[in-house]
Protein backbone atom coordinates (compact mmCIF):
# COMPACT_ATOMS: atom_id res chain seq x y z
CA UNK A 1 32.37 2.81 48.30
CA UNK A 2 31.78 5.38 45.75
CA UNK A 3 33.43 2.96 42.54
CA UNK A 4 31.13 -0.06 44.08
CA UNK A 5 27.94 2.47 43.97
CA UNK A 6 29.12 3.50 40.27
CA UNK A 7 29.65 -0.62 39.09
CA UNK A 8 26.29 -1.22 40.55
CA UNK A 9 24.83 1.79 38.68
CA UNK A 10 26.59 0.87 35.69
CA UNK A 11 25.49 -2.73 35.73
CA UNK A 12 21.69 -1.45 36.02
CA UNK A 13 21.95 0.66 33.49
CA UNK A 14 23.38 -1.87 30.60
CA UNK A 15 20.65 -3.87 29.93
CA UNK A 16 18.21 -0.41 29.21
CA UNK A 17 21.65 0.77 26.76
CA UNK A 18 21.58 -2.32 25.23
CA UNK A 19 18.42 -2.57 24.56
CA UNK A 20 17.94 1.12 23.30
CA UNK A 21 20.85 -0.05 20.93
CA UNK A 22 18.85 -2.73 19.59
CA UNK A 23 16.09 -1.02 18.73
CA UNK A 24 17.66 1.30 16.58
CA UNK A 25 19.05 -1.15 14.16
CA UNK A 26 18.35 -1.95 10.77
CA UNK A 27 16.74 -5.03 9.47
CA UNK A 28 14.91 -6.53 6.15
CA UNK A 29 12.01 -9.45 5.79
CA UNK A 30 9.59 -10.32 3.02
CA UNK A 31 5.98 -9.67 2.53
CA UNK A 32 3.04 -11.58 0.53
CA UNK A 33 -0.51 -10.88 0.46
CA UNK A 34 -3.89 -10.51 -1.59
CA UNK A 35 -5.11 -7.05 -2.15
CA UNK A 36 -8.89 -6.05 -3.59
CA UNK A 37 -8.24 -3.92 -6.51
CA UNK A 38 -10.66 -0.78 -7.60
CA UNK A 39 -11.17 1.49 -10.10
CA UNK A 40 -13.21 4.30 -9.88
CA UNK A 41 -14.08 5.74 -13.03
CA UNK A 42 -16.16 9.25 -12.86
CA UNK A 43 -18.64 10.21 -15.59
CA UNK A 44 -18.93 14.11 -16.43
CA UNK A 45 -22.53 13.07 -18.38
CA UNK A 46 -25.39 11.52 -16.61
CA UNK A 47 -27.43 8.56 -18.33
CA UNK A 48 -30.72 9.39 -16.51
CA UNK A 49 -30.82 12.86 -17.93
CA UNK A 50 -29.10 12.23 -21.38
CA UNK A 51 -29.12 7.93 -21.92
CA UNK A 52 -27.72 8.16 -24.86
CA UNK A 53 -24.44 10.26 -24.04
CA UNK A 54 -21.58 8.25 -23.82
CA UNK A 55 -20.32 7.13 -20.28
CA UNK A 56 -17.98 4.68 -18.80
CA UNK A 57 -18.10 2.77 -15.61
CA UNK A 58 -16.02 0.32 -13.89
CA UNK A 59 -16.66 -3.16 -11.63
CA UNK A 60 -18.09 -1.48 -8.19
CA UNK A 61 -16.73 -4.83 -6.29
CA UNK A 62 -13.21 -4.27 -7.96
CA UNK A 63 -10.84 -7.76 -8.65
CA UNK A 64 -8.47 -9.71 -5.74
CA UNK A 65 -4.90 -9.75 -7.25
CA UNK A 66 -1.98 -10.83 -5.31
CA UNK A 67 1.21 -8.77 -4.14
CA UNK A 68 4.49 -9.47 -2.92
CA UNK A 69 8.27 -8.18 -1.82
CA UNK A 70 10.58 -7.45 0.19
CA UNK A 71 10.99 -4.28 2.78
CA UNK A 72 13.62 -2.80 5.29
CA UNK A 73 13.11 -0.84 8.34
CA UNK A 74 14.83 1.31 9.75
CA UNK A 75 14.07 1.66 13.96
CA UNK A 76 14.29 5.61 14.80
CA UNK A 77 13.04 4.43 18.54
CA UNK A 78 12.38 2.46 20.57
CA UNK A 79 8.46 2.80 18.69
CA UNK A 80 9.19 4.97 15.88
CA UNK A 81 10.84 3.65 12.40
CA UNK A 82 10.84 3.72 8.84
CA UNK A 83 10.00 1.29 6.13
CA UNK A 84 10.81 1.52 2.38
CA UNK A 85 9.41 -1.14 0.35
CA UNK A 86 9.68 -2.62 -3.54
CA UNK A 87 6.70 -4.04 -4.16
CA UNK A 88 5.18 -6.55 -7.33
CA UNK A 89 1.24 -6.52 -7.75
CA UNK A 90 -1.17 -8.10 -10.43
CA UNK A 91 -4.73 -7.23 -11.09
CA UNK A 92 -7.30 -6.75 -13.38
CA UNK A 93 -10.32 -4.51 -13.82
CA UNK A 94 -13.56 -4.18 -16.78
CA UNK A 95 -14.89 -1.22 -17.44
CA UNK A 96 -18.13 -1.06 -19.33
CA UNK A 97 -19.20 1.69 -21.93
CA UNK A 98 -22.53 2.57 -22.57
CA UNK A 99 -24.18 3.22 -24.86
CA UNK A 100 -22.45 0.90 -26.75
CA UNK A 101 -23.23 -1.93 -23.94
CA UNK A 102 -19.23 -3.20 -24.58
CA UNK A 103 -16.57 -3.81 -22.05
CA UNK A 104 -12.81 -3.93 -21.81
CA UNK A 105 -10.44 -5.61 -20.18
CA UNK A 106 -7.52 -3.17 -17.97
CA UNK A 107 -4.60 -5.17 -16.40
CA UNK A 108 -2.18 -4.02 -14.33
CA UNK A 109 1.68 -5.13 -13.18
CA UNK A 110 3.06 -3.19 -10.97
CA UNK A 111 5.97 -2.22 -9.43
CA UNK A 112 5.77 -0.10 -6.52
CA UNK A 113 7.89 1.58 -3.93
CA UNK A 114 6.04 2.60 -0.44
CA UNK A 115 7.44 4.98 1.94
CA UNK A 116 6.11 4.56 5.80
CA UNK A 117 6.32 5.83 8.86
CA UNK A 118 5.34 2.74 11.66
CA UNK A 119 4.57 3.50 15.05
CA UNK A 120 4.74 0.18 17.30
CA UNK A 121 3.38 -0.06 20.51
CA UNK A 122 6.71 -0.95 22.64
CA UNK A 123 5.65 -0.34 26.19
CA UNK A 124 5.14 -3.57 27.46
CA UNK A 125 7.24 -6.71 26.34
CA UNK A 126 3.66 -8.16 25.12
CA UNK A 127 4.12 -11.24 22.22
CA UNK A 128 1.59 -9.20 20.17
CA UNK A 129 2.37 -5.58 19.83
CA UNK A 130 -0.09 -3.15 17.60
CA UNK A 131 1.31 -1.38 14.94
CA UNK A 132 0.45 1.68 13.22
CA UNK A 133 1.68 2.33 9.56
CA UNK A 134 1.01 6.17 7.49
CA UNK A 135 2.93 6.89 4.07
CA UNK A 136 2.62 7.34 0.62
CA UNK A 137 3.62 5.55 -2.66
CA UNK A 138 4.31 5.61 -5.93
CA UNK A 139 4.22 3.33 -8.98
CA UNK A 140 4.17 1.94 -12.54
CA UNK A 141 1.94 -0.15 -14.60
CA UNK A 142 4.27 -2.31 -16.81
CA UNK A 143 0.88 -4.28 -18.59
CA UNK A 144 -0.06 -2.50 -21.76
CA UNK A 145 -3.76 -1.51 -22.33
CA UNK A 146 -4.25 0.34 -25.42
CA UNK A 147 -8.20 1.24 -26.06
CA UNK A 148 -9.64 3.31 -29.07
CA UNK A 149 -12.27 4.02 -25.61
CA UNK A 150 -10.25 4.93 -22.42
CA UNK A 151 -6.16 5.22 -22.28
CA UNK A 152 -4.67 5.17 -18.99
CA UNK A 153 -1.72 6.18 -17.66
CA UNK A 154 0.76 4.67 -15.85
CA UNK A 155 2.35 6.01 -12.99
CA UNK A 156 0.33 5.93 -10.40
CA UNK A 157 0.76 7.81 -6.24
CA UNK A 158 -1.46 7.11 -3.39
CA UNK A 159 -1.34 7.60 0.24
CA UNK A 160 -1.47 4.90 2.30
CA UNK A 161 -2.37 4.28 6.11
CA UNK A 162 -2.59 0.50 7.53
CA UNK A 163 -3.36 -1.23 11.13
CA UNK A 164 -1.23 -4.52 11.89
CA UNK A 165 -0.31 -6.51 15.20
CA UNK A 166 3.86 -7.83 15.64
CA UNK A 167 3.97 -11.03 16.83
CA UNK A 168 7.24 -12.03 18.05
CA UNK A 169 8.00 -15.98 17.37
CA UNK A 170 11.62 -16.61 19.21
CA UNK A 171 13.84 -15.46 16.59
CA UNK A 172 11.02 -14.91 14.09
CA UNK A 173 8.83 -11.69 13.57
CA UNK A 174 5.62 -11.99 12.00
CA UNK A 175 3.13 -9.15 11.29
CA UNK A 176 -0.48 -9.46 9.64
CA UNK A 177 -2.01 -5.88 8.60
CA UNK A 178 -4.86 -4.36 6.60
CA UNK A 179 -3.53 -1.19 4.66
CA UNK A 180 -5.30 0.83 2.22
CA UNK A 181 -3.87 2.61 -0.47
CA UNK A 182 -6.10 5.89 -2.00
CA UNK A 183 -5.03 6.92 -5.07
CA UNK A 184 -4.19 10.66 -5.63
CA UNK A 185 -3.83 11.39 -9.07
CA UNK A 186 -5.83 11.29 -12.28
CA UNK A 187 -5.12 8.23 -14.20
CA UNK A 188 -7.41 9.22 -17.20
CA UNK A 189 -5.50 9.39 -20.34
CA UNK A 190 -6.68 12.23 -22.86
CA UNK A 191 -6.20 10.85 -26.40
CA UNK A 192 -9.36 12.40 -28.16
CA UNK A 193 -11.07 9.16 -27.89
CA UNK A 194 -14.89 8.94 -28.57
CA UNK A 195 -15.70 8.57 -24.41
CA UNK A 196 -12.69 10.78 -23.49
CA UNK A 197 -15.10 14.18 -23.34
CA UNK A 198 -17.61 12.21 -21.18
CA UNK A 199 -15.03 10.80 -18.89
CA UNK A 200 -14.28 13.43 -15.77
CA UNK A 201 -11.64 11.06 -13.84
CA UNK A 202 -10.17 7.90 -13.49
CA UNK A 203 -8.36 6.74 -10.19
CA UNK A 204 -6.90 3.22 -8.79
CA UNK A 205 -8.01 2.81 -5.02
CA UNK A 206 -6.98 -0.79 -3.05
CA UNK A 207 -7.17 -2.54 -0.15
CA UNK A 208 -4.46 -5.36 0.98
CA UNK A 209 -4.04 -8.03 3.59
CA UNK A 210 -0.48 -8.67 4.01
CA UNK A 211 2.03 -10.71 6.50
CA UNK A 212 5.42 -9.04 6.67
CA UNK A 213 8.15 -11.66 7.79
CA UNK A 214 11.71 -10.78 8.84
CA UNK A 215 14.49 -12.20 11.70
C-alpha cells in the first residue's frame, strides 16, 4: 500500500518538477522596433536676460530612428529572469545655436548592450502574461560628429525600465513593450569651443516600441 501511495505521489508531483525545470532554462529570440530619440541640451546662460550670450538648444520633439537585435534570457523562476541584449540603433538630432541662428546636424549608430531584470506574471496559464522589465545600459556612438560648436562624446549609460505583455503563439513567443531609456551621464564634450562655456549639459534620453520574438 505504502509504494502504491508513493507512485501516486510521485506521478502528481512530475508534471509541477517538470515544469519548474522548464522554466529555468535558457533561451534566445530577436527584437525590432522604432524608438523616439531626444536630446536634451541645458544652457548655463539665459537669452531673456542676456540675448546675445551664446546658447544651444536641441529639437524638443526629438527624431524616430529604428533599432534592432538579438537577446537571451536567462529564467531564474518560475517569474523572475535575466536578459542581456546587443543592440543596433540609428538616429539623428539638430541642435540650433543662437545667436548665430545656425544648426547642426548630430547622428548617432549605436551599439548597445542592456542588462535587465524581467518579472513575468506566471500565475495563471493566461495567453497574455504582463511583463515587467528594470536595468541599465551602456553604449557607443560609432557616427562621427565633429563641430567647431558642440563635441560629444560617445559612450553613453542609461537606466532603463519598460512595461510589455507575452503572448504565447503555440511554439512561438511574442512580446510587444514600451521601455524608456534615461540617460545618466554628461555627454557634453569640453573642447574650448566658442558655445562650450555657455553649455551646462548634454544628455541622450529615448523612448522605444519593440516586439521581442523567440521559440
Amino acid at each position: 500500500m505504502k509504494n502504491i501511495f508513493l507512485i501516486l505521489f510521485c506521478a502528481g508531483s512530475w508534471p509541477v518538477f517538470a515544469q519548474e525545470i522548464s522554466v529555468k532554462k535558457f533561451f534566445w529570440g530577436v527584437v525590432a522596433g522604432v524608438e523616439q530619440h531626444r536630446l536634451s541640451i541645458q544652457s548655463i546662460s539665459n537669452k531673456v536676460a542676456a540675448p546675445d550670450s551664446p546658447a544651444a538648444g536641441a529639437e524638443r520633439g526629438g527624431t524616430a530612428g529604428a533599432v534592432a537585435g538579438v537577446f537571451g534570457r536567462w529564467r531564474l523562476s518560475r517569474d523572475l529572469a535575466i536578459q542581456s541584449e546587443l543592440l543596433l540603433s540609428v538616429a539623428r538630432n539638430t541642435v540650433r545655436f543662437h545667436p548665430e541662428d545656425t544648426h547642426e546636424q548630430y547622428h548617432f549608430m549605436d551599439a548597445e548592450l542592456p542588462l535587465h531584470l524581467v518579472v513575468t506574471n506566471r500565475a495563471k496559464n493566461h495567453v497574455l502574461r504582463p511583463s515587467l522589465m528594470i536595468g541599465g545600459r551602456i553604449g557607443w556612438n560609432f557616427a562621427s560628429n565633429p563641430s567647431s560648436r558642440l563635441n560629444l562624446y560617445q559612450n553613453r549609460t542609461a537606466a532603463d525600465i519598460g512595461l510589455g505583455a507575452e503572448l504565447h503563439l503555440r511554439n512561438l513567443h511574442v512580446q510587444p513593450e514600451v521601455v524608456y531609456s534615461y540617460g545618466l551621464n554628461n555627454l557634453h564634450n569640453y573642447l574650448n569651443t566658442q558655445y562650450d562655456p555657455a553649455i551646462k549639459s548634454v544628455v541622450r534620453d529615448r523612448i522605444t516600441l519593440r516586439i521581442l520574438v523567440w521559440r
